[in-house]
PDB file of N, CA and C in Angstrom:
ATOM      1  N   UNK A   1      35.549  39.459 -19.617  1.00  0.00           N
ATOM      2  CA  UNK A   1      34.456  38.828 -18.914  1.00  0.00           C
ATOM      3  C   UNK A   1      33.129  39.044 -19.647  1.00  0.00           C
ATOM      4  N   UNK A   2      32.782  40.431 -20.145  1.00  0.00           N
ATOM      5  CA  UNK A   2      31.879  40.618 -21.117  1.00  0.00           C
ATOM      6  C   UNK A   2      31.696  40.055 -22.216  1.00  0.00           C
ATOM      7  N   UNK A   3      32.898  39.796 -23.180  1.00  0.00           N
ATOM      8  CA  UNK A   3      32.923  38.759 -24.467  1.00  0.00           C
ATOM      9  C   UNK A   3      32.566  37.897 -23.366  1.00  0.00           C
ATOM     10  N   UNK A   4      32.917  37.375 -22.575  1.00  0.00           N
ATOM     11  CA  UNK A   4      33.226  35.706 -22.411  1.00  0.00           C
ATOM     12  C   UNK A   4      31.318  35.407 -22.230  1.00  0.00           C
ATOM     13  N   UNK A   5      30.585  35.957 -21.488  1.00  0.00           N
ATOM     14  CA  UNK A   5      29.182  36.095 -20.985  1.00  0.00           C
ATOM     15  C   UNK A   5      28.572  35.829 -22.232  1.00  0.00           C
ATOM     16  N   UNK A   6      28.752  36.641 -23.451  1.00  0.00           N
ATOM     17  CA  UNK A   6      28.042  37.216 -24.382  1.00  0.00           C
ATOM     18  C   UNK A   6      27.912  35.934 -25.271  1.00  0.00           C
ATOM     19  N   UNK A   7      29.243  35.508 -25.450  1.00  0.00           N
ATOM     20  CA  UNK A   7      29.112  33.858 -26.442  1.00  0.00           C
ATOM     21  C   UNK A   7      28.502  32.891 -25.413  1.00  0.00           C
ATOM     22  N   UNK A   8      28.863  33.172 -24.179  1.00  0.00           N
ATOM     23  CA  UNK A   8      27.953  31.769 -23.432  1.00  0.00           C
ATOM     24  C   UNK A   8      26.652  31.842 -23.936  1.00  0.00           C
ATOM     25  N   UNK A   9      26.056  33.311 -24.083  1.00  0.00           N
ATOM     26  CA  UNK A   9      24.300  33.243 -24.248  1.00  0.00           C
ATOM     27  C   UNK A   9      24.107  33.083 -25.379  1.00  0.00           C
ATOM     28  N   UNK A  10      25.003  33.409 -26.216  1.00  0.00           N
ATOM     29  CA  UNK A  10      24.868  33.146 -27.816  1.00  0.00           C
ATOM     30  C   UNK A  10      25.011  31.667 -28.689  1.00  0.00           C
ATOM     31  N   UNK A  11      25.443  31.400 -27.608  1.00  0.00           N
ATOM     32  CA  UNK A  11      25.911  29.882 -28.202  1.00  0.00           C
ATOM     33  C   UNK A  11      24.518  28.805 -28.073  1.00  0.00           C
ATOM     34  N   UNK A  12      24.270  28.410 -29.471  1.00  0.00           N
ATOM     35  CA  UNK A  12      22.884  27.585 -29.325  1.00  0.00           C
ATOM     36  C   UNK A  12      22.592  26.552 -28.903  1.00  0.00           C
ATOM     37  N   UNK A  13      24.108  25.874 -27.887  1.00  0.00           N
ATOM     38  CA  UNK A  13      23.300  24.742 -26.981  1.00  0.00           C
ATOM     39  C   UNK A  13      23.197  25.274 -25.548  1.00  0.00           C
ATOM     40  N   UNK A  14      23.703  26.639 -24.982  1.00  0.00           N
ATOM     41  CA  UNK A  14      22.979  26.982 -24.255  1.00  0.00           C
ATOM     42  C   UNK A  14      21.975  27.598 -24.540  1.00  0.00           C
ATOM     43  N   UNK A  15      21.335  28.251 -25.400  1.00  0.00           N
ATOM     44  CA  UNK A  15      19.860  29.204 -25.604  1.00  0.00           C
ATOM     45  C   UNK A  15      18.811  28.343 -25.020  1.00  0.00           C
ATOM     46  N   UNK A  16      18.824  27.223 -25.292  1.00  0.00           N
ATOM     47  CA  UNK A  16      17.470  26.327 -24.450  1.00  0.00           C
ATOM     48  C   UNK A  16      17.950  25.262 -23.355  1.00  0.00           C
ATOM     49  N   UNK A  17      19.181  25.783 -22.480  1.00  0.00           N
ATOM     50  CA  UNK A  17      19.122  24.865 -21.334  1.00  0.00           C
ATOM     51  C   UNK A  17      18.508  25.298 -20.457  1.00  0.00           C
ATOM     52  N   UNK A  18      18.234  24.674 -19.658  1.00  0.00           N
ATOM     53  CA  UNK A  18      17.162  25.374 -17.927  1.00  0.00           C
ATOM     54  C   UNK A  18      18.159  24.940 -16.936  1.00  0.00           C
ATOM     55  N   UNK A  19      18.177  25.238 -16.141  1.00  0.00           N
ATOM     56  CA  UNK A  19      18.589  25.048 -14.775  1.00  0.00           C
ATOM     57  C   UNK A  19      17.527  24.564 -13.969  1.00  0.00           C
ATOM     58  N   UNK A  20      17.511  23.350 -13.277  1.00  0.00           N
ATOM     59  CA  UNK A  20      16.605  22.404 -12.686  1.00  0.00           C
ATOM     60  C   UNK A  20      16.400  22.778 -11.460  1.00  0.00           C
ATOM     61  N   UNK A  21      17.235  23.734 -11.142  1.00  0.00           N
ATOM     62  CA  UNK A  21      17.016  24.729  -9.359  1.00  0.00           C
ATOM     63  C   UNK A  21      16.414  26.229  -9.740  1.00  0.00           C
ATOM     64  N   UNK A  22      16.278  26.388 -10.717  1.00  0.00           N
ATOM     65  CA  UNK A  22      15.852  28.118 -11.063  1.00  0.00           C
ATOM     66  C   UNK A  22      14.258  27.712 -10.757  1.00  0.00           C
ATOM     67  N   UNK A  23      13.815  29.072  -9.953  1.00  0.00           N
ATOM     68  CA  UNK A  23      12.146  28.956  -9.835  1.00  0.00           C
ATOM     69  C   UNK A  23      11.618  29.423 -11.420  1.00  0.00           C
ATOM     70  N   UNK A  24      10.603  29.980 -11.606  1.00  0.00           N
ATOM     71  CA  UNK A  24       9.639  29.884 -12.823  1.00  0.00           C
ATOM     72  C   UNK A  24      10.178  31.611 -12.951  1.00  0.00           C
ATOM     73  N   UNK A  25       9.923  32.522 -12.294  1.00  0.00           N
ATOM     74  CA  UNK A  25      10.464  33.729 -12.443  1.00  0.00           C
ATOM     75  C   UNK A  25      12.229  33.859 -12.953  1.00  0.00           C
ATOM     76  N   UNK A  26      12.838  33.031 -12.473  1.00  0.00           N
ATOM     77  CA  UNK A  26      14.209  33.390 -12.564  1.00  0.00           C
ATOM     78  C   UNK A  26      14.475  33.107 -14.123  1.00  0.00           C
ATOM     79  N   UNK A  27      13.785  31.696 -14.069  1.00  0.00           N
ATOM     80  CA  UNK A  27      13.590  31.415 -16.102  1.00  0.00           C
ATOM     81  C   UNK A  27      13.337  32.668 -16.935  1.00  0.00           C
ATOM     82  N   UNK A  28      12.085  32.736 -16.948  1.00  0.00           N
ATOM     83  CA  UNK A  28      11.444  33.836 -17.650  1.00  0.00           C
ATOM     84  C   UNK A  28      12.606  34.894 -17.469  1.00  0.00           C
ATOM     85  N   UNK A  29      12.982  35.403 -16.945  1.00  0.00           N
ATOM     86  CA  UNK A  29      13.675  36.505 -16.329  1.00  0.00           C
ATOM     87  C   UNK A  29      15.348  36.371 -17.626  1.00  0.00           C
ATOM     88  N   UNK A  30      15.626  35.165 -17.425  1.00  0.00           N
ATOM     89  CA  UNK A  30      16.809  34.541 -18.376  1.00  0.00           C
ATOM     90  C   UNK A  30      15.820  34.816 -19.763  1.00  0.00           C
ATOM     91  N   UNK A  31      15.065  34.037 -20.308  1.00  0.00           N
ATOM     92  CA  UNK A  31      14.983  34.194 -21.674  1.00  0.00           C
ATOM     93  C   UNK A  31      14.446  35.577 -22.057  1.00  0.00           C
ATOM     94  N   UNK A  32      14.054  36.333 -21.627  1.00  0.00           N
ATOM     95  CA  UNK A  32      13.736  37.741 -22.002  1.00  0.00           C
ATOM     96  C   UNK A  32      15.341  38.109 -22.254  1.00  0.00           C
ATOM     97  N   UNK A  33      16.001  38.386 -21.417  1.00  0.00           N
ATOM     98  CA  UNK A  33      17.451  38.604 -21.289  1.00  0.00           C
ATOM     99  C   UNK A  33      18.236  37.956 -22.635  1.00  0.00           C
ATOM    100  N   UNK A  34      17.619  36.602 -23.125  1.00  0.00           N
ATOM    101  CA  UNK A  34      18.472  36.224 -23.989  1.00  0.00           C
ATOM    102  C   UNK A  34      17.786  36.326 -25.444  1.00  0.00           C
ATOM    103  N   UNK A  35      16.662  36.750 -25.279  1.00  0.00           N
ATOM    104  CA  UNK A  35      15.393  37.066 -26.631  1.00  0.00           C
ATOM    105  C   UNK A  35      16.197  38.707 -26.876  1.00  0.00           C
ATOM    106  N   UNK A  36      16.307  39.287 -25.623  1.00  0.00           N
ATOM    107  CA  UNK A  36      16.673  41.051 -25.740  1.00  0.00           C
ATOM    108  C   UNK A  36      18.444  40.986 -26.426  1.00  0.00           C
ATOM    109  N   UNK A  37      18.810  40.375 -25.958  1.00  0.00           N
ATOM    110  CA  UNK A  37      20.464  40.108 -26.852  1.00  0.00           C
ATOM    111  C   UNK A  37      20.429  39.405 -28.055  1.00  0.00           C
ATOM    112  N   UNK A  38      19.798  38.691 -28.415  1.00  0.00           N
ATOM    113  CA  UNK A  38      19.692  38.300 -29.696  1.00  0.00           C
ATOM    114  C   UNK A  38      19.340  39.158 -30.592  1.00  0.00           C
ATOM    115  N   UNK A  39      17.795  39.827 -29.986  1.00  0.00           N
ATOM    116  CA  UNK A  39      17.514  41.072 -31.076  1.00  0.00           C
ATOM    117  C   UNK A  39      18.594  42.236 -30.520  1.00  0.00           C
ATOM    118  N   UNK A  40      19.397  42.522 -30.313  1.00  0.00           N
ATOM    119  CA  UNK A  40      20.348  43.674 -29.917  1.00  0.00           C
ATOM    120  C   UNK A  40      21.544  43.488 -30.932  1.00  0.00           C
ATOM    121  N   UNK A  41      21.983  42.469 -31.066  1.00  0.00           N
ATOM    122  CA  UNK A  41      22.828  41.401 -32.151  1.00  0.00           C
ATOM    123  C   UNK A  41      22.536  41.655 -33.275  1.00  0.00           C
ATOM    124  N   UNK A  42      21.334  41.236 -33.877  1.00  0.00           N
ATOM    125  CA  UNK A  42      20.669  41.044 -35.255  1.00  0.00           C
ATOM    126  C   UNK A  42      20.205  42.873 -35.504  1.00  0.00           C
ATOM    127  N   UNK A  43      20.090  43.426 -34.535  1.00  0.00           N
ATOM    128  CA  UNK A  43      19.609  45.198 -34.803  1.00  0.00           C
ATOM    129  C   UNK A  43      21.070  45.655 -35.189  1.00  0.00           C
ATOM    130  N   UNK A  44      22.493  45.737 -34.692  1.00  0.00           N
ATOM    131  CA  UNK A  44      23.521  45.856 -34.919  1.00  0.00           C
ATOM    132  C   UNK A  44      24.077  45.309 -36.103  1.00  0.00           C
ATOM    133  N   UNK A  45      23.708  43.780 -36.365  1.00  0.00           N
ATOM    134  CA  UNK A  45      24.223  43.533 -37.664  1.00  0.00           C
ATOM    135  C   UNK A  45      23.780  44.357 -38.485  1.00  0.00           C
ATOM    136  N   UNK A  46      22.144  44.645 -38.682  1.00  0.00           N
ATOM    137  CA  UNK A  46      21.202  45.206 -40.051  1.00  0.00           C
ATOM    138  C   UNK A  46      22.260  46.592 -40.103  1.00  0.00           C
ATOM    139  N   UNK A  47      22.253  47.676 -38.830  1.00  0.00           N
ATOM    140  CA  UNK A  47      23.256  48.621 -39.077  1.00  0.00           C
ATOM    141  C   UNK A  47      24.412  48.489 -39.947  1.00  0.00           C
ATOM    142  N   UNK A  48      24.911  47.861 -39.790  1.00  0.00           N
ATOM    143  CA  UNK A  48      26.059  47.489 -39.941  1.00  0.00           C
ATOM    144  C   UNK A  48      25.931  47.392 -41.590  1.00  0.00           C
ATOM    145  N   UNK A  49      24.913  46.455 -42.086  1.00  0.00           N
ATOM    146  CA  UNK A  49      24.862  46.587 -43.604  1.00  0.00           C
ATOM    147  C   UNK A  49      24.618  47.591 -43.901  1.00  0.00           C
ATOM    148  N   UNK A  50      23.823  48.235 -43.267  1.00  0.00           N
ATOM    149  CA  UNK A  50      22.853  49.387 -43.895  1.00  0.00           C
ATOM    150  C   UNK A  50      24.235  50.516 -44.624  1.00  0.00           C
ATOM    151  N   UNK A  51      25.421  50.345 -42.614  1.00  0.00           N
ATOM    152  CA  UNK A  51      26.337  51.547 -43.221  1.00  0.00           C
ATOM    153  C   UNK A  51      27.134  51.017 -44.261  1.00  0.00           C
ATOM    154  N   UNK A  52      27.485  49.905 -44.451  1.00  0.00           N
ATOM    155  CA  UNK A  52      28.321  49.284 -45.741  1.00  0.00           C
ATOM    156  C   UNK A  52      27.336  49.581 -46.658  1.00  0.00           C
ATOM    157  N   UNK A  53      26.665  49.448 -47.121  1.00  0.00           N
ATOM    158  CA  UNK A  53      25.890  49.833 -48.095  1.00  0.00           C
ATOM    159  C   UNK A  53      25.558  51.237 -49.057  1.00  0.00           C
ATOM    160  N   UNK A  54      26.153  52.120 -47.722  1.00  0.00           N
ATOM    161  CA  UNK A  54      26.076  53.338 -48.314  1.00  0.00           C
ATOM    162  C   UNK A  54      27.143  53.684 -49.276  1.00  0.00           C
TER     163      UNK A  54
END
């Protein structure tokens, strides 16, 4: 259920859909959420070279 969540938000034709019933808070509330997993993603990859690298 966790993979399954994780590619829904990752996947770039959902990153900019809205929901036409979400108030203005619930938005905001989503893209922080999906700005904070993206950089959580891209911080893990850089690790990731850094330790191959050694």
């Amino acid at each position: 259920m966790f993979i399954k969540k994780l590619l829904y938000y990752l996947n770039p034709v959902n990153l900019f859909h809205r929901d036409p019933e979400a108030d203005t808070n619930l938005r905001m509330m989503h893209g922080v959420n999906k700005i904070s997993l993206v950089m959580f993603v891209l911080c893990l990859g850089v690790m990731l070279v850094r330790w191959l690298a050694r």
